[in-house]
N, C-alpha and C. Protein backbone atom coordinates (compact mmCIF):
# COMPACT_ATOMS: atom_id res chain seq x y z
N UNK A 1 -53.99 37.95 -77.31
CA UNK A 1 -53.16 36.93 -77.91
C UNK A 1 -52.09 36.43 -76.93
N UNK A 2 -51.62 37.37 -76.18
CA UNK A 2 -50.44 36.63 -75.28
C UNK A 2 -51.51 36.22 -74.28
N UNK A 3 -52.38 36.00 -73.37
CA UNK A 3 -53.16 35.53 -72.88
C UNK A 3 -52.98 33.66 -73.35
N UNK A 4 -52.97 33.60 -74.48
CA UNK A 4 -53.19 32.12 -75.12
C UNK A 4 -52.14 31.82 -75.71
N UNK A 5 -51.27 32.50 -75.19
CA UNK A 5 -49.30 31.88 -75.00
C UNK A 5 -48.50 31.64 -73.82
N UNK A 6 -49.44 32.01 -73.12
CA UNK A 6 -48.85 31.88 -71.92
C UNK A 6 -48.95 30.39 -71.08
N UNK A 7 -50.14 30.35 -71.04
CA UNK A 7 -50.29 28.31 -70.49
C UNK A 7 -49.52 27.50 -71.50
N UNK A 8 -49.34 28.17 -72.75
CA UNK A 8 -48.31 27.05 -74.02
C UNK A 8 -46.79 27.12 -73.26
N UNK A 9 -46.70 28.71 -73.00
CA UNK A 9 -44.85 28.68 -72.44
C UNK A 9 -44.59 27.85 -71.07
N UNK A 10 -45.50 28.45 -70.24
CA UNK A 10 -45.59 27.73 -69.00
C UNK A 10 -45.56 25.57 -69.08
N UNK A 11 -45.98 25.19 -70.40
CA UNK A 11 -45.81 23.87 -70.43
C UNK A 11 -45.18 23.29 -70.64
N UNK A 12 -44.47 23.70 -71.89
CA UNK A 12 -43.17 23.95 -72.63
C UNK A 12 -41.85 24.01 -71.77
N UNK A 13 -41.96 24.87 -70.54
CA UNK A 13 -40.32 24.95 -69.61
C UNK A 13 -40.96 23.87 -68.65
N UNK A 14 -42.35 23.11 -68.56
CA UNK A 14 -42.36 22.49 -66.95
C UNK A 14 -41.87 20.80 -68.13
N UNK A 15 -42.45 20.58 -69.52
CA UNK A 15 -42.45 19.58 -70.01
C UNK A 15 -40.47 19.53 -70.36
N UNK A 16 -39.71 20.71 -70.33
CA UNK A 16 -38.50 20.42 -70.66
C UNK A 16 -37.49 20.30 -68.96
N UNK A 17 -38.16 20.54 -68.34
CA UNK A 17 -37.72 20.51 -66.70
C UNK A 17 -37.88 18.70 -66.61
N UNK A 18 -38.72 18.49 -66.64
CA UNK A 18 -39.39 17.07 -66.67
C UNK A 18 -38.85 16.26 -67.46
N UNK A 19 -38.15 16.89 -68.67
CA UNK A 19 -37.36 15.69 -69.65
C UNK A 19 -35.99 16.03 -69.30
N UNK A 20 -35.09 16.61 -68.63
CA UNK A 20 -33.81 17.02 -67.88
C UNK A 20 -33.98 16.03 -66.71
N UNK A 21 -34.94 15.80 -65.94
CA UNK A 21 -34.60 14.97 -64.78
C UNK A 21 -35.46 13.97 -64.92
N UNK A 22 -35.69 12.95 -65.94
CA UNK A 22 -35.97 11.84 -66.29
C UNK A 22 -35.18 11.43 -67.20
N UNK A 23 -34.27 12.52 -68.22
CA UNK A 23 -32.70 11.96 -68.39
C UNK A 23 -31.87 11.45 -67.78
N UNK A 24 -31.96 12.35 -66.43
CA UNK A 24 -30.77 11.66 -65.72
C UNK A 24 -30.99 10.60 -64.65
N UNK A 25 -32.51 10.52 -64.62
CA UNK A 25 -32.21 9.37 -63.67
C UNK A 25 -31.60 7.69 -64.60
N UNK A 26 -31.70 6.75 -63.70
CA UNK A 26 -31.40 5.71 -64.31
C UNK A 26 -29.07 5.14 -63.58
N UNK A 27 -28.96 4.15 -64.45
CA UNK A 27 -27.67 3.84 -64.31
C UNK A 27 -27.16 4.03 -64.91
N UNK A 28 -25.79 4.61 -64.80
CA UNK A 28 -24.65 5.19 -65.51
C UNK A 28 -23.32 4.37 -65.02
N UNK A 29 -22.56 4.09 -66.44
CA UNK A 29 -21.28 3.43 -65.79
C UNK A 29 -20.29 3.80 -67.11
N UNK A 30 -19.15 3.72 -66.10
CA UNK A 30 -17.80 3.82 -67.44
C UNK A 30 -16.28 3.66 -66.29
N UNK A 31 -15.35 4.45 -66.67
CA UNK A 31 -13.97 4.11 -65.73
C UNK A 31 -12.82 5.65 -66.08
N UNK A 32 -12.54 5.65 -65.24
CA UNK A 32 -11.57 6.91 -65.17
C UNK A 32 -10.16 6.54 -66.07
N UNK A 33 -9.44 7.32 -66.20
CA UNK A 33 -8.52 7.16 -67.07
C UNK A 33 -7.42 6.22 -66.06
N UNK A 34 -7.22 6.13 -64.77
CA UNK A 34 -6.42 5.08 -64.29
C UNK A 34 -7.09 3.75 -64.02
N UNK A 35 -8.37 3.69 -64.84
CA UNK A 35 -9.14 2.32 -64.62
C UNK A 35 -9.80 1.70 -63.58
N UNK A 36 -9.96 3.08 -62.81
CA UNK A 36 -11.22 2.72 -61.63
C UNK A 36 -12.27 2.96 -62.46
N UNK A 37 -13.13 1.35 -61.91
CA UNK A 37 -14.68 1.37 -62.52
C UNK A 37 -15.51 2.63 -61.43
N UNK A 38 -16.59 3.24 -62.71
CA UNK A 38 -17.23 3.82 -62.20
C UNK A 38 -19.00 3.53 -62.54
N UNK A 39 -19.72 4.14 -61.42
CA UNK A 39 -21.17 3.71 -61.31
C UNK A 39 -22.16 5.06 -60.55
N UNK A 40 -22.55 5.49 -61.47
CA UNK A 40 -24.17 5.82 -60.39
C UNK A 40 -25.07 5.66 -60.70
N UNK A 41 -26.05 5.15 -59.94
CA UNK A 41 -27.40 5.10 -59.95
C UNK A 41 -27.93 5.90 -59.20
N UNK A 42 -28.53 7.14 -60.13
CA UNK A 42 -29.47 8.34 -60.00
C UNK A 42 -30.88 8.36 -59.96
N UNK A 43 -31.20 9.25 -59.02
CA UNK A 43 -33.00 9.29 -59.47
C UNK A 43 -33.02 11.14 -58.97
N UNK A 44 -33.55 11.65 -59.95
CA UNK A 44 -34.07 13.02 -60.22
C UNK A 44 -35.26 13.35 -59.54
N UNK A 45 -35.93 14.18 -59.17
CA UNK A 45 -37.22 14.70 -58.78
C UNK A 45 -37.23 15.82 -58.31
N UNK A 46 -37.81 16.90 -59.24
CA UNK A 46 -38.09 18.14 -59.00
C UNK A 46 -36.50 18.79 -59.21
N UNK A 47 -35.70 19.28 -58.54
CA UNK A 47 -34.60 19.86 -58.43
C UNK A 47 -33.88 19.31 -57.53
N UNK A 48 -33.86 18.12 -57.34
CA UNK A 48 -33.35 17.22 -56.49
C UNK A 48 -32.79 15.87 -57.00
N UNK A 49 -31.34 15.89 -56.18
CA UNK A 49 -30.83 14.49 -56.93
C UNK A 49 -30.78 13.49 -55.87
N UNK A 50 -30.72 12.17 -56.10
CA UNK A 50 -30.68 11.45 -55.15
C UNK A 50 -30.14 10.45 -55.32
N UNK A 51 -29.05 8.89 -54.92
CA UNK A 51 -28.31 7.84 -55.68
C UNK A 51 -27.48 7.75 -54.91
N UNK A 52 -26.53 6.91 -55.78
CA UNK A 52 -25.41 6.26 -54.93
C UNK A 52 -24.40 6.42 -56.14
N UNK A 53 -22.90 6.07 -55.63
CA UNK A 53 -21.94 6.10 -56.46
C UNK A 53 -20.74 5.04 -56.10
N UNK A 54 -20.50 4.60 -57.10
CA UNK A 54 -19.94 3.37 -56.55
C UNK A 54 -18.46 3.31 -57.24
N UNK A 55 -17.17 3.51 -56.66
CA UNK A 55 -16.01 2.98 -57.21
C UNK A 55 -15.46 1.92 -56.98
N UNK A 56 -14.80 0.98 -57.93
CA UNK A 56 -14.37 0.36 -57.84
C UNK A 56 -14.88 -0.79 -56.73
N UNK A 57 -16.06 -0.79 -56.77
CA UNK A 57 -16.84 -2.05 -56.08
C UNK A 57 -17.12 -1.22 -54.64
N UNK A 58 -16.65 0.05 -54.14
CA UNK A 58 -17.05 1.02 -53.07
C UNK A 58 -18.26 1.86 -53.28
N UNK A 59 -19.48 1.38 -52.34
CA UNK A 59 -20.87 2.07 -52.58
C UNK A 59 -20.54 3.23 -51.68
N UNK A 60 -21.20 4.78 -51.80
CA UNK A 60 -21.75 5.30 -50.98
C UNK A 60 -22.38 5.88 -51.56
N UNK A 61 -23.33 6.51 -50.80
CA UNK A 61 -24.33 7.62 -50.76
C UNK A 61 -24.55 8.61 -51.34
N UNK A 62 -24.89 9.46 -52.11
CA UNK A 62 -25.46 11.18 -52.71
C UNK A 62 -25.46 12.26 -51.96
N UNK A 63 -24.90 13.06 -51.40
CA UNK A 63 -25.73 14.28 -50.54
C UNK A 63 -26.07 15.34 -51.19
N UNK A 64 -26.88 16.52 -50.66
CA UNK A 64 -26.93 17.58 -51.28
C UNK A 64 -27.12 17.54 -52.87
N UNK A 65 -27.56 16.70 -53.50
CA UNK A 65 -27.83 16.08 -54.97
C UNK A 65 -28.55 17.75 -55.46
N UNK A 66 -28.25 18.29 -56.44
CA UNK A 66 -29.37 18.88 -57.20
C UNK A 66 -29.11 19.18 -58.46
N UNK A 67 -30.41 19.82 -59.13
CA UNK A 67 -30.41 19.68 -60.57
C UNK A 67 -30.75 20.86 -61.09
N UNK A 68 -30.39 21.55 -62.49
CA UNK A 68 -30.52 22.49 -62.89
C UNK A 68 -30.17 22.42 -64.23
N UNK A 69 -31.20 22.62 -65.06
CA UNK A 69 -31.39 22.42 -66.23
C UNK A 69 -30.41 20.87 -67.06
N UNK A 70 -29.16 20.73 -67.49
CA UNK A 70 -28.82 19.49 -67.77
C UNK A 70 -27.83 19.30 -67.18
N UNK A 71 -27.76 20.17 -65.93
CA UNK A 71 -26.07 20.10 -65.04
C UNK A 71 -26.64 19.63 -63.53
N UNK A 72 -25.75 19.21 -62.93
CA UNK A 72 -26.16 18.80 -61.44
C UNK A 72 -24.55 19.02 -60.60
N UNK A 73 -25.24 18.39 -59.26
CA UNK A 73 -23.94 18.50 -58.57
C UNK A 73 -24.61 17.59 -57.33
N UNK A 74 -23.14 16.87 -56.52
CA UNK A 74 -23.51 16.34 -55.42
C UNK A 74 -22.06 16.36 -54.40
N UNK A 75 -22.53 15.36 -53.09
CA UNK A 75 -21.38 15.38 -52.48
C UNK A 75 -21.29 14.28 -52.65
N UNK A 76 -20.37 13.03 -52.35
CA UNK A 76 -20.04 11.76 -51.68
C UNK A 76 -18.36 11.79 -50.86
N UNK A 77 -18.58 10.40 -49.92
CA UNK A 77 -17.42 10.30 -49.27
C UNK A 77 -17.30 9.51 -49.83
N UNK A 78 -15.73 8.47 -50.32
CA UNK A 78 -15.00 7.77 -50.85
C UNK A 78 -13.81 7.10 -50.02
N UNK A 79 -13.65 6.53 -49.31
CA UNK A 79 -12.31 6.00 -48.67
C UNK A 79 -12.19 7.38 -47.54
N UNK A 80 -13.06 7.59 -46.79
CA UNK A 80 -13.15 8.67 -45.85
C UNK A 80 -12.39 9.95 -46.16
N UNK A 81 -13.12 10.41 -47.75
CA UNK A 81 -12.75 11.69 -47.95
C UNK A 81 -13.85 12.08 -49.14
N UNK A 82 -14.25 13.66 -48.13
CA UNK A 82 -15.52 13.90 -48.91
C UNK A 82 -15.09 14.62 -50.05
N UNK A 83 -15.94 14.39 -51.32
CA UNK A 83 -15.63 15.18 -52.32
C UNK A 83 -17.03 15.82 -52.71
N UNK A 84 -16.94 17.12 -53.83
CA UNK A 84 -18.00 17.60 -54.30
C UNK A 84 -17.75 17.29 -55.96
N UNK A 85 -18.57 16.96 -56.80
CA UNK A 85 -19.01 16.37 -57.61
C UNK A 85 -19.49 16.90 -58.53
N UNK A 86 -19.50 17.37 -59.73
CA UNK A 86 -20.56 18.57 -60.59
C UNK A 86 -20.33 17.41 -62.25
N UNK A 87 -21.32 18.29 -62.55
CA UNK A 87 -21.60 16.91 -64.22
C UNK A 87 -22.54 17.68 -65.11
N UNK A 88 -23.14 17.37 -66.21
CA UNK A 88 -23.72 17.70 -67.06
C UNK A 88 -24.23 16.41 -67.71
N UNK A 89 -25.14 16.01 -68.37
CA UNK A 89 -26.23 15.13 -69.33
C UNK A 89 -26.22 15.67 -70.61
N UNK A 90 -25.77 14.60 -71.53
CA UNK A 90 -26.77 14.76 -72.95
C UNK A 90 -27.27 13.50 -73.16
N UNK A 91 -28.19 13.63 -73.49
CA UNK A 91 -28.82 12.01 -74.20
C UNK A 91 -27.99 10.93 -72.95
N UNK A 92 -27.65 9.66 -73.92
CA UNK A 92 -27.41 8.62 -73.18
C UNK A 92 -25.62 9.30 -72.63
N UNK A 93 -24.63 10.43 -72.39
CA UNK A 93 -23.76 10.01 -72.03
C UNK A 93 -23.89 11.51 -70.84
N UNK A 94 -23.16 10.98 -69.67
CA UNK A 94 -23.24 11.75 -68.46
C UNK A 94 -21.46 12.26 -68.47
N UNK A 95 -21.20 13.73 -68.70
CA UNK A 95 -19.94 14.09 -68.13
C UNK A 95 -19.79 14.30 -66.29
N UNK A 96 -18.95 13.58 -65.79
CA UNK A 96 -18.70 13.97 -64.39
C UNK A 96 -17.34 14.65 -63.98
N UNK A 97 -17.08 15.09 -63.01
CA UNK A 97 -16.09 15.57 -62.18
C UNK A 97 -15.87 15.83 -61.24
N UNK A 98 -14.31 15.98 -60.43
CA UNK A 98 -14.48 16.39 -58.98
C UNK A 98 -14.26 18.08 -58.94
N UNK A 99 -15.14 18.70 -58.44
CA UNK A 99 -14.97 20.01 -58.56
C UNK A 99 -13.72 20.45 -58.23
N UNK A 100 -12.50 19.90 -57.14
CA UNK A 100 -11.38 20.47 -56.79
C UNK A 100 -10.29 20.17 -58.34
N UNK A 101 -11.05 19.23 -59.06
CA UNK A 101 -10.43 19.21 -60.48
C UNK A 101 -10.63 19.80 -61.78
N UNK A 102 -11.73 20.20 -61.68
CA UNK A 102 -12.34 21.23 -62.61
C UNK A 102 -12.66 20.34 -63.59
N UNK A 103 -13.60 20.85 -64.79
CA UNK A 103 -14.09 20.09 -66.11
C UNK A 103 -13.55 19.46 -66.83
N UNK A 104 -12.26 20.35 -66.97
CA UNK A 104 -11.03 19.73 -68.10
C UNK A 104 -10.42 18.05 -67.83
N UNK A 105 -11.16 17.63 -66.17
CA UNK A 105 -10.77 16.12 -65.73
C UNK A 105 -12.14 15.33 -66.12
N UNK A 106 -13.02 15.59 -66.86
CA UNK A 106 -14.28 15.00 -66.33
C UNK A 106 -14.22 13.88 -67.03
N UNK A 107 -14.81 12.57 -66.38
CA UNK A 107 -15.21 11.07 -66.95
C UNK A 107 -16.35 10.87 -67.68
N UNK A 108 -16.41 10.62 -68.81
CA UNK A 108 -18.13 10.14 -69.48
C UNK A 108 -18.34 8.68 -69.10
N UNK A 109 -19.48 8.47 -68.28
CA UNK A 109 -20.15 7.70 -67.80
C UNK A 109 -21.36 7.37 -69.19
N UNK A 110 -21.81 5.92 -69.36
CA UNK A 110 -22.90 6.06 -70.55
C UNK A 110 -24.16 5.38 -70.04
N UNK A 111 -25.26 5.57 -70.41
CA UNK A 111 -26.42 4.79 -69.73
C UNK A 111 -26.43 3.44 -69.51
N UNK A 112 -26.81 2.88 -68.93
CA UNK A 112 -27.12 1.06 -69.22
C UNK A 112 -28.53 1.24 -69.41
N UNK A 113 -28.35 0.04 -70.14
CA UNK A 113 -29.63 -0.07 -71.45
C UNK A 113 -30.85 -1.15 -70.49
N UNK A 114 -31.92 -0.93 -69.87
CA UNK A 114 -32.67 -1.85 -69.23
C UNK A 114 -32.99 -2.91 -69.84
């Protein structure tokens, strides 16, 4: 009997891996509490994050992007200062933060609708 539970469990964590990082890809936008606009456009794959982040009309880059179950983390530079980045997903709204600020600062970012 566990023989013919096992390819069910095994589908079950690869089909909920697979719906965690096709949540988060896509565009996300909202604004910090001093009213810098905020933006990323994410793309997920495998345990890997990848995108850009954009303040206040300032693009850069993703580094070190990764993913783990509905939480992630990345780097970006901003006005030539690097920060590290950590967040969580539910449905359509993305919590973010700067890790030297901890959770209790984090911004909800919400999907844009294609």
């Amino acid at each position: 009997m566990t023989r013919r539970f096992a390819p069910l469990a095994a589908l079950c964590v690869i089909v909920a891996v697979a719906a965690a990082q096709s949540g988060l890809s896509g565009r996300w936008e909202g604004s910090t509490p001093n009213g810098a606009k905020l933006q990323l456009d994410l793309t997920a794959t495998d345990a890997k994050l990848t995108g850009t982040l954009t303040r206040n009309d300032q693009k850069t880059t993703i580094s070190d992007g990764r993913i783990k179950n509905n939480t992630f983390a990345f780097k970006a530079t901003l006005e030539d200062q690097a920060d590290a980045f950590s967040g969580e997903v539910k449905g359509d709204e993305l919590r973010i933060w700067l890790d030297r600020r901890g959770p209790e600062s984090a911004v909800t970012l919400t999907r844009v609708k294609k």
